[in-house]
C-alpha atoms as a PDB file:
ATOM      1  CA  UNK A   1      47.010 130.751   5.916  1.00  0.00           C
ATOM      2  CA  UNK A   2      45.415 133.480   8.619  1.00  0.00           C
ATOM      3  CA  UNK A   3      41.359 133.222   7.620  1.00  0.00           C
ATOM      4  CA  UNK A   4      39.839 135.012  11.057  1.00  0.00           C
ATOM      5  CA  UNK A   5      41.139 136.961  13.681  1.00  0.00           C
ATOM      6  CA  UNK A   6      39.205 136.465  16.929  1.00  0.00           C
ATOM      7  CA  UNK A   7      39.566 138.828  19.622  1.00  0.00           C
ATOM      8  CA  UNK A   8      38.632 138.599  22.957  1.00  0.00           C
ATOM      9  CA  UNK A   9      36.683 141.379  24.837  1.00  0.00           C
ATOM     10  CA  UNK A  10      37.176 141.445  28.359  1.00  0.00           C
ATOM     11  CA  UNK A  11      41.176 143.044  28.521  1.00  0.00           C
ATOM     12  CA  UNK A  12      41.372 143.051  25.077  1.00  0.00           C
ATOM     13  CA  UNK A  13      39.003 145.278  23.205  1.00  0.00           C
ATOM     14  CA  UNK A  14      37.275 146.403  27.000  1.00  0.00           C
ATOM     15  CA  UNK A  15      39.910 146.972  29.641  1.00  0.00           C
ATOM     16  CA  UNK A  16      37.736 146.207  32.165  1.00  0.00           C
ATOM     17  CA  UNK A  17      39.901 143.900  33.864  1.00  0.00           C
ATOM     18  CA  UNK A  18      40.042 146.891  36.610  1.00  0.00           C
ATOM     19  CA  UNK A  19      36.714 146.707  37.264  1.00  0.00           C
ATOM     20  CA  UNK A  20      36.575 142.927  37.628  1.00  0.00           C
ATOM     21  CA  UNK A  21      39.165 143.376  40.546  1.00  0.00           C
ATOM     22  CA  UNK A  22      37.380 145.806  42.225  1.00  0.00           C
ATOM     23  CA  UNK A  23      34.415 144.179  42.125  1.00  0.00           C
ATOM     24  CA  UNK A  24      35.749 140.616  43.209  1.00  0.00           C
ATOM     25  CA  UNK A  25      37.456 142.653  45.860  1.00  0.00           C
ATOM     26  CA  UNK A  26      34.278 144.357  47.501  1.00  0.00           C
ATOM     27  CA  UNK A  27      32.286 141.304  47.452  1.00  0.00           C
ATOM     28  CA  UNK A  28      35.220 138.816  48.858  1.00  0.00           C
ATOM     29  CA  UNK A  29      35.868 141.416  51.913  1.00  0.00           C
ATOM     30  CA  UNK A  30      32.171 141.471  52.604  1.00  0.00           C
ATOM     31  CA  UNK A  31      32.060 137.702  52.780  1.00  0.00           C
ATOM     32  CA  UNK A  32      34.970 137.669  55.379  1.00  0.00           C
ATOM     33  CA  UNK A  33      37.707 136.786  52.684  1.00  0.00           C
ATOM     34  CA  UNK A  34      39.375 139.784  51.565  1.00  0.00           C
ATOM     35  CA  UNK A  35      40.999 139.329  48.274  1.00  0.00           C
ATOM     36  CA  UNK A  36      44.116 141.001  47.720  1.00  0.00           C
ATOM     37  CA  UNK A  37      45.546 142.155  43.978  1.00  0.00           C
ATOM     38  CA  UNK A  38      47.587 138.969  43.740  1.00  0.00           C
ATOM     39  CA  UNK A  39      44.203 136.805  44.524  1.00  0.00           C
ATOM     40  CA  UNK A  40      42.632 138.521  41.715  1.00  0.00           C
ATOM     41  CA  UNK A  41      45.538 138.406  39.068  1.00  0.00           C
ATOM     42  CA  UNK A  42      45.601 134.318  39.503  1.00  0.00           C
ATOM     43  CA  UNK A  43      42.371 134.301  38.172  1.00  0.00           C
ATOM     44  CA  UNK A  44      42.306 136.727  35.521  1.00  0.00           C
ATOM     45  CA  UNK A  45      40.231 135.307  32.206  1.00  0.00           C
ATOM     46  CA  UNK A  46      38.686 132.782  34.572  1.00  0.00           C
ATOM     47  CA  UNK A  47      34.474 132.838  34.020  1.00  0.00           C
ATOM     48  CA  UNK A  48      32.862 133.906  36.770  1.00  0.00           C
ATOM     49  CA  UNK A  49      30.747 130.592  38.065  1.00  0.00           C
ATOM     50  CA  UNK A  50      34.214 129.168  37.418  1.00  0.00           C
ATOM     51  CA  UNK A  51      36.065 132.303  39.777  1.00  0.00           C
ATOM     52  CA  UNK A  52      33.565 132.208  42.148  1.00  0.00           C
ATOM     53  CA  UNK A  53      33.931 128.000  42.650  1.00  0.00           C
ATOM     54  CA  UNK A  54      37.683 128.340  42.446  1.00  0.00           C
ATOM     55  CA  UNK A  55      37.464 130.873  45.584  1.00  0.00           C
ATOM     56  CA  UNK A  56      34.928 128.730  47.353  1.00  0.00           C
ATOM     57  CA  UNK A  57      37.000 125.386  47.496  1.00  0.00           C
ATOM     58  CA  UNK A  58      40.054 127.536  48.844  1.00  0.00           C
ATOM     59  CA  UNK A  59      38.196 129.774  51.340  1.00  0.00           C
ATOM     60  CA  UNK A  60      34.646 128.196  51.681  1.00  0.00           C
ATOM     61  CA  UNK A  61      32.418 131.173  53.093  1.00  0.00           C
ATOM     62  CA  UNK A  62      28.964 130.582  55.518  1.00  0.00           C
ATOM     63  CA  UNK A  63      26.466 133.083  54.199  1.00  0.00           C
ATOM     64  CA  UNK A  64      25.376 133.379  50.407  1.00  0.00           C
ATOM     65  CA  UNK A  65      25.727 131.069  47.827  1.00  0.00           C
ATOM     66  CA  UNK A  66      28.242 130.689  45.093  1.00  0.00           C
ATOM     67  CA  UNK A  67      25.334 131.611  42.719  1.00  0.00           C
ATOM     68  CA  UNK A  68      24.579 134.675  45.119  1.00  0.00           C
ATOM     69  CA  UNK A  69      28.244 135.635  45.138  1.00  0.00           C
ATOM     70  CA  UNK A  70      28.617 135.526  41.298  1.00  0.00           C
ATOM     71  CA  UNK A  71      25.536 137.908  41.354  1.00  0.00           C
ATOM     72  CA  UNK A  72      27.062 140.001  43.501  1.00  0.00           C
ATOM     73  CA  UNK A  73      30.350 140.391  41.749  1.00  0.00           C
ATOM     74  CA  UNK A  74      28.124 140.677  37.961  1.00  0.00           C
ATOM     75  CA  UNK A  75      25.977 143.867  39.327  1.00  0.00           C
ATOM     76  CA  UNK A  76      28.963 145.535  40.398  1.00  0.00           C
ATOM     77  CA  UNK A  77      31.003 145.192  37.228  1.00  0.00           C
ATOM     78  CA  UNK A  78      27.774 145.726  35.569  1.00  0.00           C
ATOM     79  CA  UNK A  79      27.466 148.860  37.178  1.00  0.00           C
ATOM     80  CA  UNK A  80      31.016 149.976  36.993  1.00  0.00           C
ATOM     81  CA  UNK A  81      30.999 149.309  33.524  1.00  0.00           C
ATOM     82  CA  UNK A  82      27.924 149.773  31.884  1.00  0.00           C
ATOM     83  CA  UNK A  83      25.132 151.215  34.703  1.00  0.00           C
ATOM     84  CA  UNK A  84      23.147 148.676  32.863  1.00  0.00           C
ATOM     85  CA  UNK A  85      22.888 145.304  32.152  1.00  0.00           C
ATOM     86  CA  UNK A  86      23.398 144.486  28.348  1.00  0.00           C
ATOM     87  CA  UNK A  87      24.802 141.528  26.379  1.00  0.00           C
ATOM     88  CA  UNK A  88      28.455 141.269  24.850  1.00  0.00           C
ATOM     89  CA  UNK A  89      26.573 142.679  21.485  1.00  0.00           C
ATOM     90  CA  UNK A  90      25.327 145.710  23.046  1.00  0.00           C
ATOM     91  CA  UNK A  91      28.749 147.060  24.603  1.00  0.00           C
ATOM     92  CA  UNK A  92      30.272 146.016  21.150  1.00  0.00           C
ATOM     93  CA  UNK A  93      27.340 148.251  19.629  1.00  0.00           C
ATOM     94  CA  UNK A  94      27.980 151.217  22.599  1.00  0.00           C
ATOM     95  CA  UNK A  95      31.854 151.255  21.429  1.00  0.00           C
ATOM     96  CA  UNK A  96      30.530 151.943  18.002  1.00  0.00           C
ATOM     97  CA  UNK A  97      32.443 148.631  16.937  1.00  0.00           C
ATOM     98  CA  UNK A  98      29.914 145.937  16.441  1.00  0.00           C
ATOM     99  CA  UNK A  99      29.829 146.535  12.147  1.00  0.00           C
ATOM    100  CA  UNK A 100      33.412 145.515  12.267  1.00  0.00           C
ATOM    101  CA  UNK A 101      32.267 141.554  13.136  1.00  0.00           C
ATOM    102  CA  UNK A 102      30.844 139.047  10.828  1.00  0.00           C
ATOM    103  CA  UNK A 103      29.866 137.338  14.587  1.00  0.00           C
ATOM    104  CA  UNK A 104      30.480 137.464  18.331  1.00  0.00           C
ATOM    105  CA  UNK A 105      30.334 134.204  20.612  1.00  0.00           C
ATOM    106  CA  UNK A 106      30.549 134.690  24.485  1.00  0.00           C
ATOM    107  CA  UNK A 107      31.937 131.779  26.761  1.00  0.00           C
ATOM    108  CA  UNK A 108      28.881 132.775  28.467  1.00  0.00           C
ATOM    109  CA  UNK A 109      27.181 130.094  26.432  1.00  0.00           C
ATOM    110  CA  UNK A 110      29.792 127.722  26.486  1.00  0.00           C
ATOM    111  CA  UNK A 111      29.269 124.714  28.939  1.00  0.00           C
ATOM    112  CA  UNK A 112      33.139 125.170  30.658  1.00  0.00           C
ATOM    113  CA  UNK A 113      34.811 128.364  30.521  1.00  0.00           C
ATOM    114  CA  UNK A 114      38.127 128.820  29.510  1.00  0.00           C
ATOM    115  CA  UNK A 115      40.908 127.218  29.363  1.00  0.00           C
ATOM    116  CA  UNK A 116      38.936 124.817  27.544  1.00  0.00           C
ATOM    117  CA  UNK A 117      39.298 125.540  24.341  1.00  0.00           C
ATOM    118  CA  UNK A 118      35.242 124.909  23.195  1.00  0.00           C
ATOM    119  CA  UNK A 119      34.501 128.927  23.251  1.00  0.00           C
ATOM    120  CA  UNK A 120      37.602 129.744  20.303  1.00  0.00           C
ATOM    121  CA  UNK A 121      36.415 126.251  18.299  1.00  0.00           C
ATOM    122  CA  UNK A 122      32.734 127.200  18.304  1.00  0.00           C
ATOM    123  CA  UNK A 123      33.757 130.885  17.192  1.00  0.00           C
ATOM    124  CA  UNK A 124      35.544 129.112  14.428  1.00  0.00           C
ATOM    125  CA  UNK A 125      32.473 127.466  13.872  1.00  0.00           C
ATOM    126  CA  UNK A 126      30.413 130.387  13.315  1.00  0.00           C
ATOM    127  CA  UNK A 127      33.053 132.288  11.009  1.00  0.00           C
ATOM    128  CA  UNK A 128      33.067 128.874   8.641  1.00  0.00           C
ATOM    129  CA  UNK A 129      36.952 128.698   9.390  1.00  0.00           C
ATOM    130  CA  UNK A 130      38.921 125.862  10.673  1.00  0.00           C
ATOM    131  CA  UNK A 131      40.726 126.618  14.078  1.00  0.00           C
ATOM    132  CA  UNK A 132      44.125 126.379  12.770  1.00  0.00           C
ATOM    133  CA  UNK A 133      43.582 129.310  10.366  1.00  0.00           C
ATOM    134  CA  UNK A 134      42.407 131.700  13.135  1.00  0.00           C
ATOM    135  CA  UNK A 135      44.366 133.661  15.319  1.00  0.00           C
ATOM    136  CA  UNK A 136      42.987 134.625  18.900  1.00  0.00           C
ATOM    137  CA  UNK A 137      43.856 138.027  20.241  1.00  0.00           C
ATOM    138  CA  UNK A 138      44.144 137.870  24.092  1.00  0.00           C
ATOM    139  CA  UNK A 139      45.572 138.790  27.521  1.00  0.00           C
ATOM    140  CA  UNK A 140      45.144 136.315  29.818  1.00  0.00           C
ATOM    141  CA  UNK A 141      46.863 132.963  30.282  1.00  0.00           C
ATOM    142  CA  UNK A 142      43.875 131.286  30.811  1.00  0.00           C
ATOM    143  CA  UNK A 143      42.651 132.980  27.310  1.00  0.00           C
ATOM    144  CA  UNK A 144      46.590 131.977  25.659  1.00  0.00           C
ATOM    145  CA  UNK A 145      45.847 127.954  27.213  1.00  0.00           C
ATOM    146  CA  UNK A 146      42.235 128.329  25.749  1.00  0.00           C
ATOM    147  CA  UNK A 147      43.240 129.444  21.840  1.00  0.00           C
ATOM    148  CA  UNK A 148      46.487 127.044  22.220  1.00  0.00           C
ATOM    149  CA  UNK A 149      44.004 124.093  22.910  1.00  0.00           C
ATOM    150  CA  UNK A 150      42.155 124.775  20.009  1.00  0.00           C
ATOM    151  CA  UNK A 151      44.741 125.132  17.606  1.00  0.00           C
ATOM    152  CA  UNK A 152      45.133 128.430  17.322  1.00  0.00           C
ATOM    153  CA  UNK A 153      47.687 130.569  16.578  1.00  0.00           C
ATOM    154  CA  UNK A 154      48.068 133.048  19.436  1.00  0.00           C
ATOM    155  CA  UNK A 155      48.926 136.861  19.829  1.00  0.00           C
ATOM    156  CA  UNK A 156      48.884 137.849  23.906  1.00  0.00           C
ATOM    157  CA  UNK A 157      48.762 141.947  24.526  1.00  0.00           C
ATOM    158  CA  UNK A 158      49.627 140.893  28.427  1.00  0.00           C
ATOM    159  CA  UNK A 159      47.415 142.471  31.164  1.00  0.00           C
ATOM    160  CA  UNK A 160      49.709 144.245  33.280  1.00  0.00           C
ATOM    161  CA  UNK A 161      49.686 141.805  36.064  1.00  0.00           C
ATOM    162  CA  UNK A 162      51.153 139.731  33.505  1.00  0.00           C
ATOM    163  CA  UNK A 163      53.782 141.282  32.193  1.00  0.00           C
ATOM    164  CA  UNK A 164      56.975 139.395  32.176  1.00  0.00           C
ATOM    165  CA  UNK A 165      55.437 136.063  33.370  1.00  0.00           C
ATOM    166  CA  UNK A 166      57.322 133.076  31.680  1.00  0.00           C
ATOM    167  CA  UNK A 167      54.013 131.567  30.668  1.00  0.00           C
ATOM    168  CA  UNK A 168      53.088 133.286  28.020  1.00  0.00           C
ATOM    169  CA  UNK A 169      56.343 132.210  26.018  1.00  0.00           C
ATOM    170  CA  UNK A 170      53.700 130.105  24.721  1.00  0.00           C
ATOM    171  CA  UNK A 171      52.321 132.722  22.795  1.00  0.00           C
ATOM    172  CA  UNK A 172      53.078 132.571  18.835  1.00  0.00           C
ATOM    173  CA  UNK A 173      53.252 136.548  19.278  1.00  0.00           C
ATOM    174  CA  UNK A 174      53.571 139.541  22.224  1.00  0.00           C
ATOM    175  CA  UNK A 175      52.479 142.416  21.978  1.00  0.00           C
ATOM    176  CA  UNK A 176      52.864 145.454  24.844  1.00  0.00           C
ATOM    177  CA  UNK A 177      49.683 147.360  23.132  1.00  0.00           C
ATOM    178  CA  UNK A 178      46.744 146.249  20.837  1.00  0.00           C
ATOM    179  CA  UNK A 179      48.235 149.879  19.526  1.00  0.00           C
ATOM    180  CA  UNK A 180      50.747 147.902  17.822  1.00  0.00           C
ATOM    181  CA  UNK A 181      48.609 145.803  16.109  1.00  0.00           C
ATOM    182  CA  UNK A 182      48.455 146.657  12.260  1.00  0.00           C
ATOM    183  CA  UNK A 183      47.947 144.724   8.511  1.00  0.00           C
ATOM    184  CA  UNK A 184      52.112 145.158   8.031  1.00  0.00           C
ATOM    185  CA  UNK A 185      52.600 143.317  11.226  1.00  0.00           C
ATOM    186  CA  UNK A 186      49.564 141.065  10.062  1.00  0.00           C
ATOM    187  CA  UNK A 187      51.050 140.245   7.101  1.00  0.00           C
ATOM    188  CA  UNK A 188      54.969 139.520   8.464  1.00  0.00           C
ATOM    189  CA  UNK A 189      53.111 136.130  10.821  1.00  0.00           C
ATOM    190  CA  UNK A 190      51.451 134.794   7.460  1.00  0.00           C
ATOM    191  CA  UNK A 191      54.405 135.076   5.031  1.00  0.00           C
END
């Protein structure tokens, strides 16, 4: 029986998947390392210390450190995004949408990023529902591994970059648009 749906917010509820590329982009090219579309599709849904170590064992850079670099890249999404710094809560409370959740968690606080699947079991936690019951909302592949490993049943609405990759036939359920997301359809995965 569906209990909780848990959504993520990065691509999902905040496309701001653009402004993660553009960002990773600007900072990589200043280091030397220009990073290309592709580079920054592979690691879409990745955290950022996690990003930012990923790059650093393929293309190891002289200058700043990682911690430096994943600075860089936060102000200029921050920026782009926001033109201030705020927590998860407070862009949930900009959109107008942060009523609508009994409770937010944030990877943020998690020791390992996704795809480890601690950040959808500790959500669970905090909703009182067992993992099983849930159903994550996301658009990543790292995201779809992440709710998978936790038991989750899965919906991906596919960032474009991802459209048509064979991966996410792991998903219990595609959609093209969160648009198409109602309690009918809901209620036809439960029956």
């Amino acid at each position: 029986m569906l209990a909780a749906v848990i959504f993520d917010m990065d691509g999902v509820l905040i496309d701001s998947e653009p402004f993660w590329q553009r960002a990773q982009m600007a900072v990589f090219s200043g280091l030397g390392h220009p990073h290309s579309e592709e580079d920054c599709n592979f690691t879409i849904g990745v955290r950022i210390d996690q990003l930012v170590a990923h790059w650093y064992r393929l293309r190891p850079w002289v200058g700043p450190s990682q911690e430096e670099v994943m600075q860089r890249i936060l102000d200029q999404v921050i920026a782009l995004i926001l033109s201030e710094g705020q927590p998860k809560e407070g862009v949930l409370g900009k959109l107008g949408i942060r009523d609508r959740f009994l409770a937010v968690h944030s990877a943020e606080v998690e020791r390992f990023g996704k795809p480890h699947p601690d950040v959808y079991i500790h959500a669970a936690e905090k909703l009182g529902v067992e993992p099983v019951h849930c159903l994550a909302i996301e658009d990543s592949f790292t995201g779809l591994l992440a709710a998978k490993a936790a038991s989750m049943r899965a919906l991906i609405v596919p960032d474009p970059a991802l459209v048509g990759d064979p991966r996410l036939a792991i998903a219990d359920h595609q959609l093209r648009s969160l648009g198409e997301l109602n309690a009918a359809t809901l209620a036809s995965w439960v029956a």
